[in-house]
C-alpha atoms as a PDB file:
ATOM      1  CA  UNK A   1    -101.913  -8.014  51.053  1.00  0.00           C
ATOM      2  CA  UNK A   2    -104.567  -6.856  48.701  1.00  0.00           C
ATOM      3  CA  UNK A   3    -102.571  -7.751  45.366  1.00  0.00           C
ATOM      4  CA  UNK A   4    -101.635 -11.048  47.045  1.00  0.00           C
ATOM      5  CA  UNK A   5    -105.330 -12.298  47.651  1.00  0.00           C
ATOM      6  CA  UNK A   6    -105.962 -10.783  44.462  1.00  0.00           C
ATOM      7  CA  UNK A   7    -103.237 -13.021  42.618  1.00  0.00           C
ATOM      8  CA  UNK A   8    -104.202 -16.188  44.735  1.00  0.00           C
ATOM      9  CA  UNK A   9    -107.564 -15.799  43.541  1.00  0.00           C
ATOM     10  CA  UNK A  10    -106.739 -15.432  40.282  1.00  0.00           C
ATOM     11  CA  UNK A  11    -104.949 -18.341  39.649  1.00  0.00           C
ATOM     12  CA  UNK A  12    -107.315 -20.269  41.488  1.00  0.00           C
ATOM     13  CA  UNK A  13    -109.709 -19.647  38.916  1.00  0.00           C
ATOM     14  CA  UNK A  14    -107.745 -19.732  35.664  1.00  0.00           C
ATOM     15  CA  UNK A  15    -108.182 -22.579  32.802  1.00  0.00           C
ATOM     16  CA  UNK A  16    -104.903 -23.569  31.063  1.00  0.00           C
ATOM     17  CA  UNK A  17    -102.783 -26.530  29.946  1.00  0.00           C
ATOM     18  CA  UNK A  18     -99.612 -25.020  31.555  1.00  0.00           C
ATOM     19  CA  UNK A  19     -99.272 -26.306  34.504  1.00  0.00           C
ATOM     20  CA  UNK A  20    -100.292 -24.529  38.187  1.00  0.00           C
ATOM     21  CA  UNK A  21    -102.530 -22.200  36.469  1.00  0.00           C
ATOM     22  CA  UNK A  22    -105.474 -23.893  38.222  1.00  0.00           C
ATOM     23  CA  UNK A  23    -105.452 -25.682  41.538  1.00  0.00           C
ATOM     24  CA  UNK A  24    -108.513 -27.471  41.496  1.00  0.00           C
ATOM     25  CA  UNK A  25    -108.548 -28.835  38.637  1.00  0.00           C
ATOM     26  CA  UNK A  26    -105.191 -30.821  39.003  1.00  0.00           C
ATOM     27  CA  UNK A  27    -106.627 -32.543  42.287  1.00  0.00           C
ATOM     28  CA  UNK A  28    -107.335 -36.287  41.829  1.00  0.00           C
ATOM     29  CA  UNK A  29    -109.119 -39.030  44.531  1.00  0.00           C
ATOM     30  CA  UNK A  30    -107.032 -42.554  44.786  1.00  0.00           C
ATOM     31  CA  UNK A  31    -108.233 -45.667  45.236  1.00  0.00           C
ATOM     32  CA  UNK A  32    -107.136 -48.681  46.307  1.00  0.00           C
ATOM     33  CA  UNK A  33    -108.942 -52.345  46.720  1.00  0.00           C
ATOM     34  CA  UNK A  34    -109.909 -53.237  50.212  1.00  0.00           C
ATOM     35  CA  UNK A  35    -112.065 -56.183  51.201  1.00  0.00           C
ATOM     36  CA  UNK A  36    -115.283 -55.422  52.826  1.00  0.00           C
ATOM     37  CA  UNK A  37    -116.658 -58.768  54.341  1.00  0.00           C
ATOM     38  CA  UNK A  38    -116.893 -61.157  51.148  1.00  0.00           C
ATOM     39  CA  UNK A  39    -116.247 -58.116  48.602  1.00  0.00           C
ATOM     40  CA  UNK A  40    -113.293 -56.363  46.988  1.00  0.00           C
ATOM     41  CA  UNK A  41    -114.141 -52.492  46.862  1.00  0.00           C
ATOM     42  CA  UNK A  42    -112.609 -49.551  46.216  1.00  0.00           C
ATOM     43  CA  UNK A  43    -112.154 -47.403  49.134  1.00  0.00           C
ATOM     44  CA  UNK A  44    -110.321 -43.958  48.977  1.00  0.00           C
ATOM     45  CA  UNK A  45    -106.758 -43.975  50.036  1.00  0.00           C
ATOM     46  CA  UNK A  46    -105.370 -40.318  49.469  1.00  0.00           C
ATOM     47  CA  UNK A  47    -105.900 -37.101  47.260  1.00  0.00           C
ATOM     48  CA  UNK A  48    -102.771 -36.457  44.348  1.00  0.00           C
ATOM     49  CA  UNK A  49    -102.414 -34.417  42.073  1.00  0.00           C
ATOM     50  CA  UNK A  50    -101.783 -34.566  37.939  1.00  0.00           C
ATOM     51  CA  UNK A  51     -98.357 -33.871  37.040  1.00  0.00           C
ATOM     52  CA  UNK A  52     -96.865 -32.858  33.520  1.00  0.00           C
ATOM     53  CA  UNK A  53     -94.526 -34.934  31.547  1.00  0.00           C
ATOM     54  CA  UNK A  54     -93.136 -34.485  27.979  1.00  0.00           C
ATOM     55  CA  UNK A  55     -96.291 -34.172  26.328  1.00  0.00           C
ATOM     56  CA  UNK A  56     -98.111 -30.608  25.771  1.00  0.00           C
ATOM     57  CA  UNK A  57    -101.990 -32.253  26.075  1.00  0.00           C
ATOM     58  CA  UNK A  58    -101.716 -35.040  28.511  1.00  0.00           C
ATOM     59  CA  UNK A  59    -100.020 -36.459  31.516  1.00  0.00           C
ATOM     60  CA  UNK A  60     -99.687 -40.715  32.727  1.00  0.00           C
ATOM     61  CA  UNK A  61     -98.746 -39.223  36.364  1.00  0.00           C
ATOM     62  CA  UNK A  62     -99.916 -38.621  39.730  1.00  0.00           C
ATOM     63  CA  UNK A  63     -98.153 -37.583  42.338  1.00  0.00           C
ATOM     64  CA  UNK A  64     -99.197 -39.020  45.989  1.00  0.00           C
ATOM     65  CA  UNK A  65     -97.595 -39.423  49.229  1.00  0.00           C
ATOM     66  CA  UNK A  66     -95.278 -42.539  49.527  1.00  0.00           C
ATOM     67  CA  UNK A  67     -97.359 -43.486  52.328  1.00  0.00           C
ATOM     68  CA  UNK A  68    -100.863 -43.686  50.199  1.00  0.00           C
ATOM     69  CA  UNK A  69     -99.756 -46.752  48.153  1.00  0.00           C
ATOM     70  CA  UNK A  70     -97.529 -48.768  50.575  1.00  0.00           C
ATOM     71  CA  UNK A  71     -99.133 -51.571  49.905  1.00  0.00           C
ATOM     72  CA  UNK A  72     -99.244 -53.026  46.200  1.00  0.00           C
ATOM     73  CA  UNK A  73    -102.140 -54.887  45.017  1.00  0.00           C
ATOM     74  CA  UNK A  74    -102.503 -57.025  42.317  1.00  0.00           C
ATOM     75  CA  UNK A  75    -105.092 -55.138  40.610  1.00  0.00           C
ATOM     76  CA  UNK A  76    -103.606 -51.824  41.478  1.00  0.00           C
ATOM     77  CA  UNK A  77    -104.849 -47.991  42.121  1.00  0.00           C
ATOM     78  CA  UNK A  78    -107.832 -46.627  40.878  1.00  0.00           C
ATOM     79  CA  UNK A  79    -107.234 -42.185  39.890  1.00  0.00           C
ATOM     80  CA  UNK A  80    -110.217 -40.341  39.530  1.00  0.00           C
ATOM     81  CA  UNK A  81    -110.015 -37.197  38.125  1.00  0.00           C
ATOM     82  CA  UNK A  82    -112.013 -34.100  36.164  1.00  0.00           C
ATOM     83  CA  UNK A  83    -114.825 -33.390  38.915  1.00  0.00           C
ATOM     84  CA  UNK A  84    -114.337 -31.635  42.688  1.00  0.00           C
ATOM     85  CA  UNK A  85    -117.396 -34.073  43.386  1.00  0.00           C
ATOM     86  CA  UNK A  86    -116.779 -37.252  41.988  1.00  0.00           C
ATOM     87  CA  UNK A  87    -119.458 -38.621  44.807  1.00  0.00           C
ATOM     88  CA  UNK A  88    -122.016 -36.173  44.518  1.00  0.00           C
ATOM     89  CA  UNK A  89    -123.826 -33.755  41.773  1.00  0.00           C
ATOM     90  CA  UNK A  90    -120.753 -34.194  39.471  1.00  0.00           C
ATOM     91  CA  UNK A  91    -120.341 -37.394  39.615  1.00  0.00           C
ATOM     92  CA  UNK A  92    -120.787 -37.771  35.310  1.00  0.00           C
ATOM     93  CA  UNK A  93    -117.611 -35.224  34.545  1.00  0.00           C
ATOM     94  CA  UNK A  94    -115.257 -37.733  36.483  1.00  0.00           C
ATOM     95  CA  UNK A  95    -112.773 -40.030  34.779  1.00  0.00           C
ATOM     96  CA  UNK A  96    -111.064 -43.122  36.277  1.00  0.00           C
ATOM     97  CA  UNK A  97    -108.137 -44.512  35.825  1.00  0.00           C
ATOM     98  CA  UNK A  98    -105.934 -47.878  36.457  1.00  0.00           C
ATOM     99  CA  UNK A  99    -102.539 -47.124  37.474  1.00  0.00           C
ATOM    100  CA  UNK A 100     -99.498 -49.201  38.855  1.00  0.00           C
ATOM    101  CA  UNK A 101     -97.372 -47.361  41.615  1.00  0.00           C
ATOM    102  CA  UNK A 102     -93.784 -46.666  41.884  1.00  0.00           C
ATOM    103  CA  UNK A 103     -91.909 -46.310  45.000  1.00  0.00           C
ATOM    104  CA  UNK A 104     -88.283 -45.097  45.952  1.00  0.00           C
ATOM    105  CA  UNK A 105     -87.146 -46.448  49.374  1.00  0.00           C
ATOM    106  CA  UNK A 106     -86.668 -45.436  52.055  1.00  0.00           C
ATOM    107  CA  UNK A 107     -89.502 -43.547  52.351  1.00  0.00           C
ATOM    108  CA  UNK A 108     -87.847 -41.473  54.623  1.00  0.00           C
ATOM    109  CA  UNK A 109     -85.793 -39.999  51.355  1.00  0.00           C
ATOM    110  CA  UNK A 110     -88.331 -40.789  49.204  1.00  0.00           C
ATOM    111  CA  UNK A 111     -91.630 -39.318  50.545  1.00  0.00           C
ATOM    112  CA  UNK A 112     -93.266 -38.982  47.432  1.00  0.00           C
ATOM    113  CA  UNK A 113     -94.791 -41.850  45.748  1.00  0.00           C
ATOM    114  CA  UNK A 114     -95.523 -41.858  41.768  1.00  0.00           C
ATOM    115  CA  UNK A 115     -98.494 -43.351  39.615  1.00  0.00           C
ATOM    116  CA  UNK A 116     -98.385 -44.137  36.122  1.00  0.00           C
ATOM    117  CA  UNK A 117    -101.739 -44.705  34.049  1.00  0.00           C
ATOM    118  CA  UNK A 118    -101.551 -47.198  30.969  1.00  0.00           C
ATOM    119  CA  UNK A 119    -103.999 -44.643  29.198  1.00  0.00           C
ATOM    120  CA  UNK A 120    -103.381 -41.187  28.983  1.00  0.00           C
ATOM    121  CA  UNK A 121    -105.284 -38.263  31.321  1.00  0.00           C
ATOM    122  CA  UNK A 122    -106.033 -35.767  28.591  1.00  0.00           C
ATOM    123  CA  UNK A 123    -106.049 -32.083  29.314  1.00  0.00           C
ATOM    124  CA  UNK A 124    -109.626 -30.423  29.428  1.00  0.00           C
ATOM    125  CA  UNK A 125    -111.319 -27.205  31.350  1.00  0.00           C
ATOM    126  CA  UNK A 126    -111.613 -30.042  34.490  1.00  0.00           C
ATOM    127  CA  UNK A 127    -107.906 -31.911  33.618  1.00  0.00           C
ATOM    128  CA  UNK A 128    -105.157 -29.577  34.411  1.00  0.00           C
ATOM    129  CA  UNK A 129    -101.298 -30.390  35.604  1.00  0.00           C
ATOM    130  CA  UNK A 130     -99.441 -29.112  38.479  1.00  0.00           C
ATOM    131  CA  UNK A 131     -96.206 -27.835  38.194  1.00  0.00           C
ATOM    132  CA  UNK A 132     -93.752 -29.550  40.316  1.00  0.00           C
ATOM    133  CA  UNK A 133     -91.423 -27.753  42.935  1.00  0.00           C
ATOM    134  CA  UNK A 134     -87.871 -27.619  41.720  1.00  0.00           C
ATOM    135  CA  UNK A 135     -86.538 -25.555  44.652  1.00  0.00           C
ATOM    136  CA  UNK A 136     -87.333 -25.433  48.673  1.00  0.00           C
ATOM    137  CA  UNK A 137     -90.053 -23.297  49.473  1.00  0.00           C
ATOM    138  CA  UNK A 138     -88.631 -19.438  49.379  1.00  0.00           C
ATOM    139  CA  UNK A 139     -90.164 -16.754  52.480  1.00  0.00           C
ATOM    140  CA  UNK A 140     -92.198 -14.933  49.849  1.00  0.00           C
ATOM    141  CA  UNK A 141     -95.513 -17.268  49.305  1.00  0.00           C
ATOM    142  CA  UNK A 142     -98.940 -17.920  49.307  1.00  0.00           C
ATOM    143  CA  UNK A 143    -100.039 -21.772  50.162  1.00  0.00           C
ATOM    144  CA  UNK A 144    -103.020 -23.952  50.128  1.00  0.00           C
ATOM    145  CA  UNK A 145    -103.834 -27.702  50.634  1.00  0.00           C
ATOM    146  CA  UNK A 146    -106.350 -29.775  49.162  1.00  0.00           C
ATOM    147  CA  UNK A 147    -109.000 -30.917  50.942  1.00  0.00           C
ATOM    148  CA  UNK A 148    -112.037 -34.419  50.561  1.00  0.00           C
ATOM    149  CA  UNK A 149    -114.383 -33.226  52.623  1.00  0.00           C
ATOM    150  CA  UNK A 150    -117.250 -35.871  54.593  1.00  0.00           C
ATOM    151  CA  UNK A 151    -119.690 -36.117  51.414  1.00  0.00           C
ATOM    152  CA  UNK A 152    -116.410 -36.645  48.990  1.00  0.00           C
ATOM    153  CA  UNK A 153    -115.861 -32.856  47.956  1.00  0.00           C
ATOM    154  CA  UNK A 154    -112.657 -31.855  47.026  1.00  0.00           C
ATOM    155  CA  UNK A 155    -111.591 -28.416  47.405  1.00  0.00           C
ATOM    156  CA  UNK A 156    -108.723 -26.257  49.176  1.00  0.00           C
ATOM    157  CA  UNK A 157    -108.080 -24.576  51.936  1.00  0.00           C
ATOM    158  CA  UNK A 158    -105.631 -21.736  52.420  1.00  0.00           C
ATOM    159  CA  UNK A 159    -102.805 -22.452  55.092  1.00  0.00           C
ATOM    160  CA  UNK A 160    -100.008 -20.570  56.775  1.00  0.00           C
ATOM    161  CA  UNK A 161     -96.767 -22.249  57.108  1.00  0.00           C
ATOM    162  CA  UNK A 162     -94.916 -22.224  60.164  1.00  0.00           C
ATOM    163  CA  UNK A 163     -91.101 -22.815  61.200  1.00  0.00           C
ATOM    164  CA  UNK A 164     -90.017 -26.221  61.009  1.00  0.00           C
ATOM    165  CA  UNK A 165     -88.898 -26.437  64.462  1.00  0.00           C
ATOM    166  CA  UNK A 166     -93.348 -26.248  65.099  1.00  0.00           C
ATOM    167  CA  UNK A 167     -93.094 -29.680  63.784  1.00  0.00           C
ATOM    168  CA  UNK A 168     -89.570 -31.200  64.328  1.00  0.00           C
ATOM    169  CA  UNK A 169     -91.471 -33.774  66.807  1.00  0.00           C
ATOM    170  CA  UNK A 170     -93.434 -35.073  63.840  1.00  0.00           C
ATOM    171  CA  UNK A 171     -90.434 -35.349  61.548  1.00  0.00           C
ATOM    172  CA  UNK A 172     -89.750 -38.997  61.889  1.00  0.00           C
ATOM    173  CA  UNK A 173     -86.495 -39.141  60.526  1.00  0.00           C
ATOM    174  CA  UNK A 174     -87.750 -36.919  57.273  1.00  0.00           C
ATOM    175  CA  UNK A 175     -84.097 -34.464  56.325  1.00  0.00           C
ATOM    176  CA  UNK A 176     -86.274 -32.051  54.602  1.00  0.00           C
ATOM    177  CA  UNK A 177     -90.280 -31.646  56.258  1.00  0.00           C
ATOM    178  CA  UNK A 178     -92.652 -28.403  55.471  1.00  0.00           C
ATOM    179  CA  UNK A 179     -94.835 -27.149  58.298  1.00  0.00           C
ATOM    180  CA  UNK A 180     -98.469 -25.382  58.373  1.00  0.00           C
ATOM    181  CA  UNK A 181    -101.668 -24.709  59.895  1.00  0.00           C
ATOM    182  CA  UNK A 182    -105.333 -23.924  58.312  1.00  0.00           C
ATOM    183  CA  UNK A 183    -106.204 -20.787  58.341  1.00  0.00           C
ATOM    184  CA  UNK A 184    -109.453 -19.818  59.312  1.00  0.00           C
ATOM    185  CA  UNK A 185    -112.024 -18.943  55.794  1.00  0.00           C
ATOM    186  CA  UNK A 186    -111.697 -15.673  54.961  1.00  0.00           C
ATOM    187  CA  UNK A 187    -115.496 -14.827  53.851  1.00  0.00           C
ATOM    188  CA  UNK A 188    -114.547 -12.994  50.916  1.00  0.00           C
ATOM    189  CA  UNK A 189    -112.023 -15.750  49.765  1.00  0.00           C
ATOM    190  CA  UNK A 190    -115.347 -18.811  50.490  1.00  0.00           C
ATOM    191  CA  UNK A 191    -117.750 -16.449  48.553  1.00  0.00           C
ATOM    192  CA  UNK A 192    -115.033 -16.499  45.616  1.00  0.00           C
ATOM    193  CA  UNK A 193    -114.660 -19.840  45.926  1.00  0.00           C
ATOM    194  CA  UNK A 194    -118.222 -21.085  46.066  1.00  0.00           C
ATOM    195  CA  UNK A 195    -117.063 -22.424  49.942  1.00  0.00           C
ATOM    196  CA  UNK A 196    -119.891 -23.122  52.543  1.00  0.00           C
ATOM    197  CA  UNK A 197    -118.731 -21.735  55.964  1.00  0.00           C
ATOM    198  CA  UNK A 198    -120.758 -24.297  57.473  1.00  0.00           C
ATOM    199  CA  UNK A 199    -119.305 -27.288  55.808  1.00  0.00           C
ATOM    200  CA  UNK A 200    -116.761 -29.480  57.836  1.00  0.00           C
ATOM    201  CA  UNK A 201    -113.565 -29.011  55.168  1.00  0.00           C
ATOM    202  CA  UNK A 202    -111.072 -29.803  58.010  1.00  0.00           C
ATOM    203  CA  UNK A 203    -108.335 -31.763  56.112  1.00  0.00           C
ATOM    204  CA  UNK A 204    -108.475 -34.764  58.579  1.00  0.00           C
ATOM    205  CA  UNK A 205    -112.140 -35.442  58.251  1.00  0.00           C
ATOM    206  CA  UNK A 206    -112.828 -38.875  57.130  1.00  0.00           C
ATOM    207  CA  UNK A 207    -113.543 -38.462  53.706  1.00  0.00           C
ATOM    208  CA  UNK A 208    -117.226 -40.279  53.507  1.00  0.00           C
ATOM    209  CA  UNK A 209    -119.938 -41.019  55.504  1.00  0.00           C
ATOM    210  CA  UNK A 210    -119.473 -44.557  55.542  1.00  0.00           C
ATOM    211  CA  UNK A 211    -116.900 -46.643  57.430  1.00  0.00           C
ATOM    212  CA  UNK A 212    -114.057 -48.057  54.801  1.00  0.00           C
ATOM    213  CA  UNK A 213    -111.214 -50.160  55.939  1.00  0.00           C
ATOM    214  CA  UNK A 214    -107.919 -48.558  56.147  1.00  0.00           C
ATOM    215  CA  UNK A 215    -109.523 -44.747  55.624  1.00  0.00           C
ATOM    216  CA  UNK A 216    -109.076 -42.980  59.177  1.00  0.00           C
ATOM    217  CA  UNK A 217    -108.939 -39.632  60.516  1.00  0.00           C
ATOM    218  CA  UNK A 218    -105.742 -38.172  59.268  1.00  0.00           C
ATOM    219  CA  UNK A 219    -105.121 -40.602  56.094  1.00  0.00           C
ATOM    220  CA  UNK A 220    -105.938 -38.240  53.496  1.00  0.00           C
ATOM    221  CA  UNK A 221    -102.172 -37.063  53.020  1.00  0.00           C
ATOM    222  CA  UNK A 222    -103.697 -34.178  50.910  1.00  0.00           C
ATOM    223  CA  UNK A 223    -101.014 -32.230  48.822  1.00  0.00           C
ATOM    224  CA  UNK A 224     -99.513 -28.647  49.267  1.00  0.00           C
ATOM    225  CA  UNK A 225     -99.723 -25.897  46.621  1.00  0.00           C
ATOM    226  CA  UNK A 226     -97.680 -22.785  46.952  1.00  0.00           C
ATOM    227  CA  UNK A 227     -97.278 -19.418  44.756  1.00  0.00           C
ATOM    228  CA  UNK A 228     -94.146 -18.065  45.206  1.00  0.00           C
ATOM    229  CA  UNK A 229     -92.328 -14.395  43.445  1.00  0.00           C
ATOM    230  CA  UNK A 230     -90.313 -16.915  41.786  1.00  0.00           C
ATOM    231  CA  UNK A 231     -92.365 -19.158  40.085  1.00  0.00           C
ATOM    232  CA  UNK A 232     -96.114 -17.256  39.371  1.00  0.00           C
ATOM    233  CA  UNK A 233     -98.357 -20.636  38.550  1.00  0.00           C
ATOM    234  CA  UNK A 234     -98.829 -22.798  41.242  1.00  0.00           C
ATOM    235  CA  UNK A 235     -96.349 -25.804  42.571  1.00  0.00           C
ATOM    236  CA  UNK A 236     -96.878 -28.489  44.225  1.00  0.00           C
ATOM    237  CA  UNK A 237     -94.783 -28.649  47.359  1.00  0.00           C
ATOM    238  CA  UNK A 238     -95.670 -31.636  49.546  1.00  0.00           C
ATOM    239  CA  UNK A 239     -97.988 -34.103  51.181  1.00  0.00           C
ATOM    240  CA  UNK A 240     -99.767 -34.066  54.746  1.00  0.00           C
ATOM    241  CA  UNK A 241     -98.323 -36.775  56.312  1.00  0.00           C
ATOM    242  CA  UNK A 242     -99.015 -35.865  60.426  1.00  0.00           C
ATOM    243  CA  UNK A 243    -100.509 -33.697  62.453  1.00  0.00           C
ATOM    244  CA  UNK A 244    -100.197 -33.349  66.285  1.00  0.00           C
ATOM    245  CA  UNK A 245    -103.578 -33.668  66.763  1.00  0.00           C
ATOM    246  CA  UNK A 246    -105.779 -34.710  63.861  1.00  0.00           C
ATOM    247  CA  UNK A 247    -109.330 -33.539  65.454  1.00  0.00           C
ATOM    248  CA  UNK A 248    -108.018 -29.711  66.163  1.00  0.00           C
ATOM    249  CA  UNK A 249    -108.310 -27.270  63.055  1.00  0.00           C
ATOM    250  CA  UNK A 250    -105.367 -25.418  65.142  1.00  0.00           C
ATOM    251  CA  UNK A 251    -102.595 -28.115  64.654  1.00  0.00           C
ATOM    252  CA  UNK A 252     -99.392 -27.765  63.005  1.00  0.00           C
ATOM    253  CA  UNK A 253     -99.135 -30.217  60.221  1.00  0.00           C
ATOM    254  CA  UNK A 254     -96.571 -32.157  58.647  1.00  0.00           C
ATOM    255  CA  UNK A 255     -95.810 -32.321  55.298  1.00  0.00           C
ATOM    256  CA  UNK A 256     -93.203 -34.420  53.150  1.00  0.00           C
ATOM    257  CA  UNK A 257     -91.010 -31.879  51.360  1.00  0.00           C
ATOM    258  CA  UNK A 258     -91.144 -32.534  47.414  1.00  0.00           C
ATOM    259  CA  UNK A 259     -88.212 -30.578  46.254  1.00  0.00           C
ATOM    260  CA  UNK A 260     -86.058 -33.021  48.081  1.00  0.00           C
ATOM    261  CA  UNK A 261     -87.322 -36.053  46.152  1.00  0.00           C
ATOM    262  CA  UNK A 262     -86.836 -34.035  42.573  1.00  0.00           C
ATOM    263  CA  UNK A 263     -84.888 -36.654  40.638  1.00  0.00           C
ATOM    264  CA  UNK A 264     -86.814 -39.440  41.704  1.00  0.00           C
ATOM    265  CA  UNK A 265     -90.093 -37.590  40.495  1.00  0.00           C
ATOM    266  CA  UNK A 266     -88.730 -36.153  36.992  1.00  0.00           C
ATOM    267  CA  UNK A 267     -87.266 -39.888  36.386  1.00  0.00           C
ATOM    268  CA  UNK A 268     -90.420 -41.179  35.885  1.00  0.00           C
ATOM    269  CA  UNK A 269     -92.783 -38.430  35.026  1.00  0.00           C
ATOM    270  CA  UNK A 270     -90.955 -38.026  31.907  1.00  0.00           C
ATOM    271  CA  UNK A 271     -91.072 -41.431  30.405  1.00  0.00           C
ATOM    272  CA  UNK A 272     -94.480 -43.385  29.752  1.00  0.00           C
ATOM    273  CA  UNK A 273     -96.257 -46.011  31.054  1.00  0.00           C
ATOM    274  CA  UNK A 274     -95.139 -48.212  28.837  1.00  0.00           C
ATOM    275  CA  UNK A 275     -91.489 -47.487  29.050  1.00  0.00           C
ATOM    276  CA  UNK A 276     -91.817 -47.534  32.726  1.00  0.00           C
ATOM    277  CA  UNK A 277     -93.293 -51.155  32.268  1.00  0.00           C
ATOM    278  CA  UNK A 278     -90.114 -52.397  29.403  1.00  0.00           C
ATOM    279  CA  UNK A 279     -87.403 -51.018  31.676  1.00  0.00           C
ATOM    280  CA  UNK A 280     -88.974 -53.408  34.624  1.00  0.00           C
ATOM    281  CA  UNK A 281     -89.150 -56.071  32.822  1.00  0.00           C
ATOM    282  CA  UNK A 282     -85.338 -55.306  31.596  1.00  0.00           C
ATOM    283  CA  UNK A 283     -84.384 -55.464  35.065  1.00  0.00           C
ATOM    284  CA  UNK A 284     -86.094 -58.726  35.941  1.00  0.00           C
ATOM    285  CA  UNK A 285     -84.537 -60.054  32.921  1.00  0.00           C
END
């Protein structure tokens, strides 16, 4: 158990450009426009994460939960990424970018939703991709979720998964789901990584202080990371998309299953923005 910690820890902390050697730094906030009395604002919709594509030093695409972007504005998603605080005392390291979604219906099949930036998200110490899961989650494993905490933190919390039968109820129609349940902060694993006991870093927290439109309890739909035996960087392995009860740090949560939406995923996060953009206009045509 010692040599697990150890290796969760570990790659935690890393820096690289290959992808899943850090966790953190592949987390992103999302955007989206919503109209607060007379004004268009951005308001946060989920937490993604930065996936690779075909280039060694930078990515166009976020992965999200299909859910995040249902709707489609006209001026699109806002991606912030580069800075676990983007609201707070880092605020200056964080980068923004436009990006157009892509969805695969139904969502049932297709629970993970893509985002494509017209400029490329360069890879820095704060920029790193996540690898994508290529196979269903195997027993050996060690998994955490992201987390956007009250004040706009992001971080991650470590989480146990359970059987699927704990959330079958949830399921909704989903063929493949993933199942899990916080795990109390180890204070050896919050000292390592810089984590206040205190702070309220419940998944489902609203993610600010103030009241936006559209951002409620249980919205986030923050992503899965697993280390498996198998595959030694980290993966990313789903989305929160339910929980039984959204207020209780005890509940099983849902989770859309990204191994089962593979081809959908590598279809687009291998081609660019702008081919993305030719081969819809190909089709209109």
């Amino acid at each position: 158990m010692k040599l697990l910690l150890l290796t969760f820890l570990y790659f935690v902390d890393a820096v690289s450009s290959e992808c899943g050697e850090n966790a953190t730094e592949t987390l992103a906030l999302v955007y989206k426009p919503v109209q607060q009395g007379s004004k268009r604002v951005l308001g946060i919709a989920c937490q993604g994460t930065i996936v690779p594509g075909k280039h060694q030093n930078h990515t166009d695409t976020v992965l999200v939960s299909s859910y995040c972007i249902m709707e489609d504005p006209p001026e699109g998603y806002v991606v912030s990424v580069g800075s676990p605080d983007p609201h707070g005392d880092l605020q200056s390291s964080a980068k923004q970018f436009r990006a157009q979604r892509i969805l695969n219906f139904p969502f049932e099949k297709h629970p993970v939703g893509i985002l494509k930036t017209p400029q490329p998200i360069i890879y820095s110490d704060t920029v790193q991709p996540m690898c994508i899961a290529s196979v269903p989650l195997p027993d050996e494993h060690a998994c955490i979720m992201g987390v956007v905490t009250k004040g706009g933190l992001m971080t991650l919390r470590h989480v146990q998964m359970l059987y699927e039968s704990d959330c079958e109820p949830l399921a909704e129609g989903l063929s493949s789901y993933l199942c899990a349940k916080v795990k109390e902060i180890d204070a050896e694993v919050g000292e390592t990584l810089g984590l206040d006991p205190s702070m309220d870093i419940y998944p489902f927290s609203a993610p600010l202080d103030f009241d936006i439109n559209g951002v409620k309890a249980g919205s986030m739909e923050n992503p899965l990371f697993c280390l498996t035996n198998e595959h030694p960087t980290w993966s990313v392995y789903g989305f929160a998309l339910n929980a039984y009860n959204v207020t209780d740090p005890e509940s099983p949560i849902l989770f859309s299953d990204v191994s089962s939406d593979l081809t959908a995923i590598k279809e687009h996060s291998d081609i660019s923005y702008q081919q993305w953009v030719q081969r819809m206009l190909s089709k209109q045509g």
